[in-house]
N, C-alpha and C. Protein backbone atom coordinates (compact mmCIF):
# COMPACT_ATOMS: atom_id res chain seq x y z
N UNK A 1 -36.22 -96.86 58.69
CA UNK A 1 -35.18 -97.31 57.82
C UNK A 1 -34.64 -98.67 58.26
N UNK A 2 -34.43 -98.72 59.49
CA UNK A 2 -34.21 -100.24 60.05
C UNK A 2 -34.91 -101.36 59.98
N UNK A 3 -36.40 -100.88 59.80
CA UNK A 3 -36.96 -102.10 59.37
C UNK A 3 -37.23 -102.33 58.02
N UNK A 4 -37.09 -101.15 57.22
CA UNK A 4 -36.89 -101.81 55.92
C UNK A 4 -35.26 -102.66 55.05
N UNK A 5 -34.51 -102.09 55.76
CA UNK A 5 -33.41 -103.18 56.01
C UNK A 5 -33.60 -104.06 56.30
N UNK A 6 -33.67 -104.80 57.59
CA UNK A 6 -34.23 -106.13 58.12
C UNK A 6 -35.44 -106.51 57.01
N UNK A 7 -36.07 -106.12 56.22
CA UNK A 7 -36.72 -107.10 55.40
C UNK A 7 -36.21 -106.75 53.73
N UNK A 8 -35.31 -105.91 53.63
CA UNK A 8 -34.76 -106.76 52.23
C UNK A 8 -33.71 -107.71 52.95
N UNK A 9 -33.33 -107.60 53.83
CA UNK A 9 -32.06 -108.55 54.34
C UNK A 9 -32.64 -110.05 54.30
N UNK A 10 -34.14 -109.95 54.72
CA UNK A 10 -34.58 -111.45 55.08
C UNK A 10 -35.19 -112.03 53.73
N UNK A 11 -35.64 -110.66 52.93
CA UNK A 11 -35.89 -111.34 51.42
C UNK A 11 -35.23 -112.30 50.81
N UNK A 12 -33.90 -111.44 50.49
CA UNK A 12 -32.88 -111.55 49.91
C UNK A 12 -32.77 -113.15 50.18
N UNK A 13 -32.64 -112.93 52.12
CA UNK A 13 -32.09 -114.77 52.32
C UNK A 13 -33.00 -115.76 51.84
N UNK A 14 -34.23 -115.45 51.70
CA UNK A 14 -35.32 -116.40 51.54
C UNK A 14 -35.10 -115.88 49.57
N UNK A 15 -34.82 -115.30 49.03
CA UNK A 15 -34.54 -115.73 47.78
C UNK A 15 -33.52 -116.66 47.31
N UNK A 16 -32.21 -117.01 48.12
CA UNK A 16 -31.46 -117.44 48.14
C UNK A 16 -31.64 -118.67 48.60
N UNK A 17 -32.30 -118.70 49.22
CA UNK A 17 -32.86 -120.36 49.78
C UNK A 17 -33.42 -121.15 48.60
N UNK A 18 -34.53 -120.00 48.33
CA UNK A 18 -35.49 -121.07 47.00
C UNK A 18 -34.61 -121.33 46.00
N UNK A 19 -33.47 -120.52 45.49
CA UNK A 19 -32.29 -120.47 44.42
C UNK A 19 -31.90 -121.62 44.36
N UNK A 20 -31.37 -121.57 45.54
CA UNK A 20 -29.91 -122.91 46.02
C UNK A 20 -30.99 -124.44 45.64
N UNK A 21 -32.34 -124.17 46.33
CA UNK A 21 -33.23 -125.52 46.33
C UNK A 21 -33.73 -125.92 44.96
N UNK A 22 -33.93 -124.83 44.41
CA UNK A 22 -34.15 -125.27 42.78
C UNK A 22 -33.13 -125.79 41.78
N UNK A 23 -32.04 -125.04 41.86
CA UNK A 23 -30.84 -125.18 41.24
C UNK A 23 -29.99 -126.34 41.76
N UNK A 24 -30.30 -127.35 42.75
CA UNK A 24 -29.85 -128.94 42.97
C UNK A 24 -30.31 -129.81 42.35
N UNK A 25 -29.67 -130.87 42.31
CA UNK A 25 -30.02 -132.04 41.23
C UNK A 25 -31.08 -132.92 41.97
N UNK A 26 -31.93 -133.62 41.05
CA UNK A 26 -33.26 -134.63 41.45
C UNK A 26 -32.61 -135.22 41.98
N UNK A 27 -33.31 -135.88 43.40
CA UNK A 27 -32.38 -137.08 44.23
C UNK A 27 -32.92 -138.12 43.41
N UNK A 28 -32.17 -139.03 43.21
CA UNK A 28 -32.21 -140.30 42.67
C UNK A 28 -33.08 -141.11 42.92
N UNK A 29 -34.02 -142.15 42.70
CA UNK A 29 -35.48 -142.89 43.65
C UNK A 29 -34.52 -144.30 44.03
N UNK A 30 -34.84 -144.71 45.05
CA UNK A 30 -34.49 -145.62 45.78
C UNK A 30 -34.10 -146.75 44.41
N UNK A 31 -33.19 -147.64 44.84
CA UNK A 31 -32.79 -149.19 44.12
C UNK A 31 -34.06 -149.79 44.01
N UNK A 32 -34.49 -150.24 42.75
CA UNK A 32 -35.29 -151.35 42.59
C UNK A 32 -34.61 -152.98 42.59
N UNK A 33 -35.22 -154.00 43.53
CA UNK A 33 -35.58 -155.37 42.91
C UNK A 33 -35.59 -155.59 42.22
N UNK A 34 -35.03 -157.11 42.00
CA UNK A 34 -35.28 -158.06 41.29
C UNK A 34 -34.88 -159.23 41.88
N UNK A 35 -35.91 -160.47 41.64
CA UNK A 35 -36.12 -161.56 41.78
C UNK A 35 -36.39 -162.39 40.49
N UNK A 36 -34.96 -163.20 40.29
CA UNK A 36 -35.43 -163.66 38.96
C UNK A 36 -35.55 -165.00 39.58
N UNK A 37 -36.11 -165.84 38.84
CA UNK A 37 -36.07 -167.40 39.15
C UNK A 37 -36.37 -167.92 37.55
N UNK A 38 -35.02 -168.63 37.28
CA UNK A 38 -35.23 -169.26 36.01
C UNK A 38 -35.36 -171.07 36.00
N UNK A 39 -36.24 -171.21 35.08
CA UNK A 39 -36.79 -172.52 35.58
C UNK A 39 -35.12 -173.47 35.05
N UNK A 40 -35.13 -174.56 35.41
CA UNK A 40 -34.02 -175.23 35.29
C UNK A 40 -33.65 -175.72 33.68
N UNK A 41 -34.49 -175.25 32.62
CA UNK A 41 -34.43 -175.62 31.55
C UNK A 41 -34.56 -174.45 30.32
N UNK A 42 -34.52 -173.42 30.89
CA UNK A 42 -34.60 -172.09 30.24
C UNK A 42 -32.79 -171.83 29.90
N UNK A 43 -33.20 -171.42 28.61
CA UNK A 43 -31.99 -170.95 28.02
C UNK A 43 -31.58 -172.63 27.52
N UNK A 44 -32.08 -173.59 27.28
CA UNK A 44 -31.44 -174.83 27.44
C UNK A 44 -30.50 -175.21 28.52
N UNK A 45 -30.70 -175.06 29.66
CA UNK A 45 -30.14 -175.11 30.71
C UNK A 45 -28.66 -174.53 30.64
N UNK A 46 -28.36 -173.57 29.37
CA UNK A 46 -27.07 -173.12 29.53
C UNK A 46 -27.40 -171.47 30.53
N UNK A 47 -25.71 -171.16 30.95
CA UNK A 47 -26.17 -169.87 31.68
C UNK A 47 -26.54 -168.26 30.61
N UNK A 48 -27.01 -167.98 30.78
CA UNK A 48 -27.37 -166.15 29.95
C UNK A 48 -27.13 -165.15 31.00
N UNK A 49 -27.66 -163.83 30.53
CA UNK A 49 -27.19 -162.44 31.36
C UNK A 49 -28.38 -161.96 31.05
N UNK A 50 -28.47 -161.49 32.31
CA UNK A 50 -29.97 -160.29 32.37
C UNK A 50 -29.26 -158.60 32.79
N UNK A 51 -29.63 -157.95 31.60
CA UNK A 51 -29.40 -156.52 31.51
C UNK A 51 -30.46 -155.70 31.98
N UNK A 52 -29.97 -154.18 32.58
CA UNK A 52 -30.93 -153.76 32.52
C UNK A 52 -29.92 -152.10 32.35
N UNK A 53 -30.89 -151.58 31.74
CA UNK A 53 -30.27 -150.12 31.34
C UNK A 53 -31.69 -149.54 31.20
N UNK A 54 -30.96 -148.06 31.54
CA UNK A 54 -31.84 -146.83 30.82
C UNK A 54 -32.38 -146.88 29.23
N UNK A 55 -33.38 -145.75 28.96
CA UNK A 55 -33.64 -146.01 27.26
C UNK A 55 -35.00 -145.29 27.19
N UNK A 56 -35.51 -145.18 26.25
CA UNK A 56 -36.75 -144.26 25.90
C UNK A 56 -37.08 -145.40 24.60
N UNK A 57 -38.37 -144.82 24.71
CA UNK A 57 -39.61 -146.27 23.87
C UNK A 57 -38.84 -146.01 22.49
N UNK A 58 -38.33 -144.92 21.68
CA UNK A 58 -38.11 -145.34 20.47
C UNK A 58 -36.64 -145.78 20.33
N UNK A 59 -35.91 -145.92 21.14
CA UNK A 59 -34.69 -146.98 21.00
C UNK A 59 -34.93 -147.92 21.66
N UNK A 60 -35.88 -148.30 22.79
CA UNK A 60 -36.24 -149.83 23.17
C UNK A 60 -37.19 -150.44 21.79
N UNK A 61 -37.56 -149.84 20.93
CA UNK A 61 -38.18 -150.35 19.94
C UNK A 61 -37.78 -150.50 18.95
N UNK A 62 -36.62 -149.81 18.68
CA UNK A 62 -35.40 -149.86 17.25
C UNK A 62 -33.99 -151.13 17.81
N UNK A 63 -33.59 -150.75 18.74
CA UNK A 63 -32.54 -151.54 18.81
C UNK A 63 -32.87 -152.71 18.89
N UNK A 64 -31.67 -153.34 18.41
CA UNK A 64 -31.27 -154.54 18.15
C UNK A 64 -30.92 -155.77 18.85
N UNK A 65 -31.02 -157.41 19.55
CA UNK A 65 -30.12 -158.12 20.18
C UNK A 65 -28.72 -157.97 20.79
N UNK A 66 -28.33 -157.57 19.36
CA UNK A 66 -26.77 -157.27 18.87
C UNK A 66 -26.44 -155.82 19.86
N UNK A 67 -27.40 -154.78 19.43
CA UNK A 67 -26.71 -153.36 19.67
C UNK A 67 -26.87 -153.73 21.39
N UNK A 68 -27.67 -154.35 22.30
CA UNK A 68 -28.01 -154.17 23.44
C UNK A 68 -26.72 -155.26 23.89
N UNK A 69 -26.47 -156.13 23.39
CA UNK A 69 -25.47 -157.18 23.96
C UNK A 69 -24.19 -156.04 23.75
N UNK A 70 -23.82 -155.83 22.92
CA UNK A 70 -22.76 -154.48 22.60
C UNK A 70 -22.28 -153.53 23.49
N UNK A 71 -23.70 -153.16 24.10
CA UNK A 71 -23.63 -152.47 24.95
C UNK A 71 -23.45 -152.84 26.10
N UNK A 72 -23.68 -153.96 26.84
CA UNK A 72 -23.38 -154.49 27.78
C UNK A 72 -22.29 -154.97 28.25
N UNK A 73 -21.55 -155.21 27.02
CA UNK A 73 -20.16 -155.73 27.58
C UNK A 73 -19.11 -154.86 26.47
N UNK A 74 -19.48 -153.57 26.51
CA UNK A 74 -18.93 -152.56 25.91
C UNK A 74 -17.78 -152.12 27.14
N UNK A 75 -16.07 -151.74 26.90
CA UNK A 75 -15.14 -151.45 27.73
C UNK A 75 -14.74 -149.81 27.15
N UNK A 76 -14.97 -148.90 27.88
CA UNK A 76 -15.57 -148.59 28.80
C UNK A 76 -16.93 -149.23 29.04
N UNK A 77 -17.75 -149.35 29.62
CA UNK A 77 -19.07 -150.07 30.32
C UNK A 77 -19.77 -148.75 29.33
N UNK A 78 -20.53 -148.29 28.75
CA UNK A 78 -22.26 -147.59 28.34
C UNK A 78 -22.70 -147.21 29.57
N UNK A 79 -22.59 -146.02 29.56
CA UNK A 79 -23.19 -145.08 30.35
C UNK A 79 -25.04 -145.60 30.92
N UNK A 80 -25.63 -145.91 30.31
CA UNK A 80 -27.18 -146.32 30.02
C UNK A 80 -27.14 -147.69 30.79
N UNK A 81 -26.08 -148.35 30.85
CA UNK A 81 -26.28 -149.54 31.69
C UNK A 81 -26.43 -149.67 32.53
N UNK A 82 -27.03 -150.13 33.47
CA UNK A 82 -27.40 -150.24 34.96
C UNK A 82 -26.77 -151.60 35.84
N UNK A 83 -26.93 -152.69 35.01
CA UNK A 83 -26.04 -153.57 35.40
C UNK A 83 -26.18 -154.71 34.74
N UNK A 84 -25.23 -155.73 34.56
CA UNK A 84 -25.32 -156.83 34.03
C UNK A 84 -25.13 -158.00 34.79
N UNK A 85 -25.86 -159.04 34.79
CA UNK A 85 -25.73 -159.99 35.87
C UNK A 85 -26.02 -161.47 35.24
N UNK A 86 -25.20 -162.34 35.69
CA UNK A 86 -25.14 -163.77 34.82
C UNK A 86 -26.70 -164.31 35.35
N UNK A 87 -27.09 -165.09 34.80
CA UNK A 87 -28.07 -165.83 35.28
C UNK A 87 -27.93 -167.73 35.08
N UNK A 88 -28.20 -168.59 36.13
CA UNK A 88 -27.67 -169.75 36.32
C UNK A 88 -29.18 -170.33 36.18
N UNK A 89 -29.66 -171.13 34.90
CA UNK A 89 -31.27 -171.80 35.22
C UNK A 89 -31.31 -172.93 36.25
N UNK A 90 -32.20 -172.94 36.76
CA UNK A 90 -32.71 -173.80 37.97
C UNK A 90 -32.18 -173.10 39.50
N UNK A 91 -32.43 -171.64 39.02
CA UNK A 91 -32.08 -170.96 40.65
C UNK A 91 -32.68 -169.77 40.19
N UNK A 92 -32.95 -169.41 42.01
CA UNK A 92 -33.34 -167.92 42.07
C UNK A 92 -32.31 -167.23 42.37
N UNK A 93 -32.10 -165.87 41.70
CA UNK A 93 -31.54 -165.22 42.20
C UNK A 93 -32.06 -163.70 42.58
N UNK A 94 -31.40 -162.92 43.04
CA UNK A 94 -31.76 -161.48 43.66
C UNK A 94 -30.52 -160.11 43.40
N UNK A 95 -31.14 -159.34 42.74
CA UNK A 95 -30.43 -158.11 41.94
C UNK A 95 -30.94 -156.94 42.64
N UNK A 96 -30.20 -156.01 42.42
CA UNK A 96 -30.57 -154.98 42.80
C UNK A 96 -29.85 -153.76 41.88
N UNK A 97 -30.97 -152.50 41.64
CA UNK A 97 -30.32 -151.62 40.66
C UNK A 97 -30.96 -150.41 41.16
N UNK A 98 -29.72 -149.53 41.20
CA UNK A 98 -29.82 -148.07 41.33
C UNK A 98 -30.23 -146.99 39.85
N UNK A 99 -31.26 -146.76 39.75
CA UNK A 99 -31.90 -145.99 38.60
C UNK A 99 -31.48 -144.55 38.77
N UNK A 100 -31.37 -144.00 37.45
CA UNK A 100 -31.22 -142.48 37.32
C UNK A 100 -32.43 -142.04 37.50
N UNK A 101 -32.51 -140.62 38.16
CA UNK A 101 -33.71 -139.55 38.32
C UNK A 101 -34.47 -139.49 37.15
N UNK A 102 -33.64 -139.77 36.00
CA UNK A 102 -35.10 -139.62 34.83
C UNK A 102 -34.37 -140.58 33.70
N UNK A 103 -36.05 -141.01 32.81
CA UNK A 103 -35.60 -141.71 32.12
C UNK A 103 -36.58 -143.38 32.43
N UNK A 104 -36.70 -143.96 31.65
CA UNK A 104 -37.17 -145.49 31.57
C UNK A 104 -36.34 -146.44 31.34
N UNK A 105 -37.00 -147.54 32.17
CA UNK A 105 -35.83 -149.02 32.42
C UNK A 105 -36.34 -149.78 31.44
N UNK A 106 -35.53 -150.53 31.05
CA UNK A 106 -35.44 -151.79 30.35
C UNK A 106 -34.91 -153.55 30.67
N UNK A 107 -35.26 -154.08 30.61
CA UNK A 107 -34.68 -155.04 30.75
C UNK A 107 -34.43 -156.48 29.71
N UNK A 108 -33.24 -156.71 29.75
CA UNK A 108 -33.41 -158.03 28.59
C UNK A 108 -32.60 -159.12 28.83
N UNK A 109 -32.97 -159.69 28.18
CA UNK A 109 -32.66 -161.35 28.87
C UNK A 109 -31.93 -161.89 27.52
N UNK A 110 -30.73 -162.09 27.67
CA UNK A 110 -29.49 -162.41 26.76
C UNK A 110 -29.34 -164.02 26.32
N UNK A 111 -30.46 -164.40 26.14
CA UNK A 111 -30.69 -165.65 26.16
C UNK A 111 -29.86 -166.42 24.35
N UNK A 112 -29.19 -167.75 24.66
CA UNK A 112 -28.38 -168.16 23.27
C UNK A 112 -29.26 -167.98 22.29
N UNK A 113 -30.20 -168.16 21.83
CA UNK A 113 -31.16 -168.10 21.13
C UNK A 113 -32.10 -167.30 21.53
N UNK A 114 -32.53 -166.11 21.23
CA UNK A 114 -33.62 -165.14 21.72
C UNK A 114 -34.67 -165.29 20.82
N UNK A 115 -35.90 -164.87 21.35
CA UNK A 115 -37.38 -165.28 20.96
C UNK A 115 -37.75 -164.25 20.54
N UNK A 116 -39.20 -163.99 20.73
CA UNK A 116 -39.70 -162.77 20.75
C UNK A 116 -39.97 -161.98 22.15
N UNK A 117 -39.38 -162.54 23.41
CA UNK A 117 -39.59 -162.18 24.50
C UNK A 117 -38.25 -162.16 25.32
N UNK A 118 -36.89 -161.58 24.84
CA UNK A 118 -35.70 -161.39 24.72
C UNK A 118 -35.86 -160.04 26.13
N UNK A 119 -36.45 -158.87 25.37
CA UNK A 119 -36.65 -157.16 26.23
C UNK A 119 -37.94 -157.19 26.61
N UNK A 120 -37.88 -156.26 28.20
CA UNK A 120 -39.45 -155.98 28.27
C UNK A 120 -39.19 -154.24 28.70
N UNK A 121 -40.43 -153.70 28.70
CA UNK A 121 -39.65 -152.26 28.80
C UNK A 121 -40.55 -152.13 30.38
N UNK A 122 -40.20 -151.64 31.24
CA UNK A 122 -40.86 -151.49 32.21
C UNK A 122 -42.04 -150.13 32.52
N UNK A 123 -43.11 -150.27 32.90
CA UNK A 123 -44.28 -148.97 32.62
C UNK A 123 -43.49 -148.22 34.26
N UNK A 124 -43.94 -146.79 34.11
CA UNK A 124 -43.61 -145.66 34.90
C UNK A 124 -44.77 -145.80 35.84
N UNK A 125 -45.01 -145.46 36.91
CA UNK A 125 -43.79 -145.42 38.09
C UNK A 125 -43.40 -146.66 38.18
N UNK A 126 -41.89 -146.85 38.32
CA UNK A 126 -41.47 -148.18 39.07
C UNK A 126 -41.88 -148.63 40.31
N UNK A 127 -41.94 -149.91 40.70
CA UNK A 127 -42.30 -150.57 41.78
C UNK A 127 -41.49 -150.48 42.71
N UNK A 128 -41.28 -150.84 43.63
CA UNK A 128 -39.91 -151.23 44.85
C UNK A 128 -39.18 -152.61 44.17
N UNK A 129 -39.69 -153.41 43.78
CA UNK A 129 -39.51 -154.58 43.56
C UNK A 129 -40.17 -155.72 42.40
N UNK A 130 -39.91 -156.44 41.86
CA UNK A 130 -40.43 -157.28 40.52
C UNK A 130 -39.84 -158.64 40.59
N UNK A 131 -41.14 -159.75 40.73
CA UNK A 131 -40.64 -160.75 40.91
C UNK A 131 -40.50 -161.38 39.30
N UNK A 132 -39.72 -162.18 38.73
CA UNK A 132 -39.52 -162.36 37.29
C UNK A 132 -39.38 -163.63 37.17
N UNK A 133 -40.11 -164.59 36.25
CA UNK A 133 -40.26 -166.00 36.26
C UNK A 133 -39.76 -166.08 34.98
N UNK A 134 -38.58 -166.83 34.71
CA UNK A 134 -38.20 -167.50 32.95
C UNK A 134 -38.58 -168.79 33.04
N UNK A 135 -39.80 -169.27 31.68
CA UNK A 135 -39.90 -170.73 32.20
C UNK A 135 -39.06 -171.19 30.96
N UNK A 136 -39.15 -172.70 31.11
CA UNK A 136 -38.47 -173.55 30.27
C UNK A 136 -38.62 -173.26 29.02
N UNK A 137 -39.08 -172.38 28.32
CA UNK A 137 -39.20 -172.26 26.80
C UNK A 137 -38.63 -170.54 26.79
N UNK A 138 -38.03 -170.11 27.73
CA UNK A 138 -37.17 -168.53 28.05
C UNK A 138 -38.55 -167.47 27.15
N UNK A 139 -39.67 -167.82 27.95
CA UNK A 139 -40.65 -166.73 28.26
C UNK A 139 -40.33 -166.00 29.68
N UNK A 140 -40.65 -164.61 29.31
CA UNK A 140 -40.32 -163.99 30.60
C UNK A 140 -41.45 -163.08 30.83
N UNK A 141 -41.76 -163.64 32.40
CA UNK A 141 -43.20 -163.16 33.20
C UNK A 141 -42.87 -162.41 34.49
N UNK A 142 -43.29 -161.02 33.82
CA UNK A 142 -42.62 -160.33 35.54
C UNK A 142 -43.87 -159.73 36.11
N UNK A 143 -44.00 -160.31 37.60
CA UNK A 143 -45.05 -159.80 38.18
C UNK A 143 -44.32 -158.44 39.31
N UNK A 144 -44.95 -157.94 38.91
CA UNK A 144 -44.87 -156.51 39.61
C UNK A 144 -44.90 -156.62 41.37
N UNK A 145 -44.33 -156.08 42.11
CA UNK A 145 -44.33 -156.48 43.55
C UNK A 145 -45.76 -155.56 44.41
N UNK A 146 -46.35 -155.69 44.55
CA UNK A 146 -47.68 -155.13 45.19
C UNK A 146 -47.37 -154.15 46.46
N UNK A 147 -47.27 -153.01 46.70
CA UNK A 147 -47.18 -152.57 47.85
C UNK A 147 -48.24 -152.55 48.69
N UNK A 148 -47.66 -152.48 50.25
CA UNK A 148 -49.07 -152.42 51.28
C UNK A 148 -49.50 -150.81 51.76
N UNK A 149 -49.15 -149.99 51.30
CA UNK A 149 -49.58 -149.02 51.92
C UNK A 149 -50.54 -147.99 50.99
């Protein structure tokens, strides 16, 4: 009888273990990079904002200039936003953003006049890091950061 005690007792705990471990939230994946460098004549050398928020392909493909600028400097702040950051042409600068456990990034470039190369949506898995070139005509070229291992 004692040892069948001692093993519902140890069941039990080892059911309770897997419980507790399933029933916690996804840890979050590390901050991604960014390295933007905008050439000194992008945007017409005036300053813009580079966004980046959460989103899924059929609202990165429906929304609007308008609805994404909206959202960015929406008070309360949009939940979906990740961060907004000025951008100064003829400098590099360096960002950093903490992503939710699930879900796809976006990024867009708030430029006075937007092109056809305004949003880019980023492919799954994210990188550690993304180096991002705006040249003088506010094309935006992001090379993906290469890992070594």
């Amino acid at each position: 009888m004692t040892r069948l005690s001692s093993w519902t007792i140890f069941s039990s705990l080892i059911l309770a273990i897997l419980l507790t471990a399933c029933a916690s939230d996804p840890t979050p994946p590390p901050p991604v990079g960014f390295e933007i460098t905008a050439d000194y004549q992008t945007n017409n050398s005036r300053l813009f904002y580079f966004v980046a928020r959460t989103t899924n392909d059929k609202q990165f493909m429906l929304e609007s200039y308008q609805d994404v600028a909206n959202k960015a400097f929406s008070d309360p702040q949009d939940p979906s936003v990740l961060g907004v950051f000025s951008i100064v042409p003829g400098t590099k600068q360096e960002y950093s953003v903490n992503l939710p456990a699930q879900g796809a990034v976006a990024l867009y470039f708030l430029f006075t006049q937007p092109g056809t190369q305004w949003k880019k949506l980023l492919s799954v898995p994210l990188k550690d890091k993304y180096n991002i070139n705006l040249t003088p005509t506010s094309q935006v070229e992001i090379i993906e950061d290469k890992s070594w291992f």
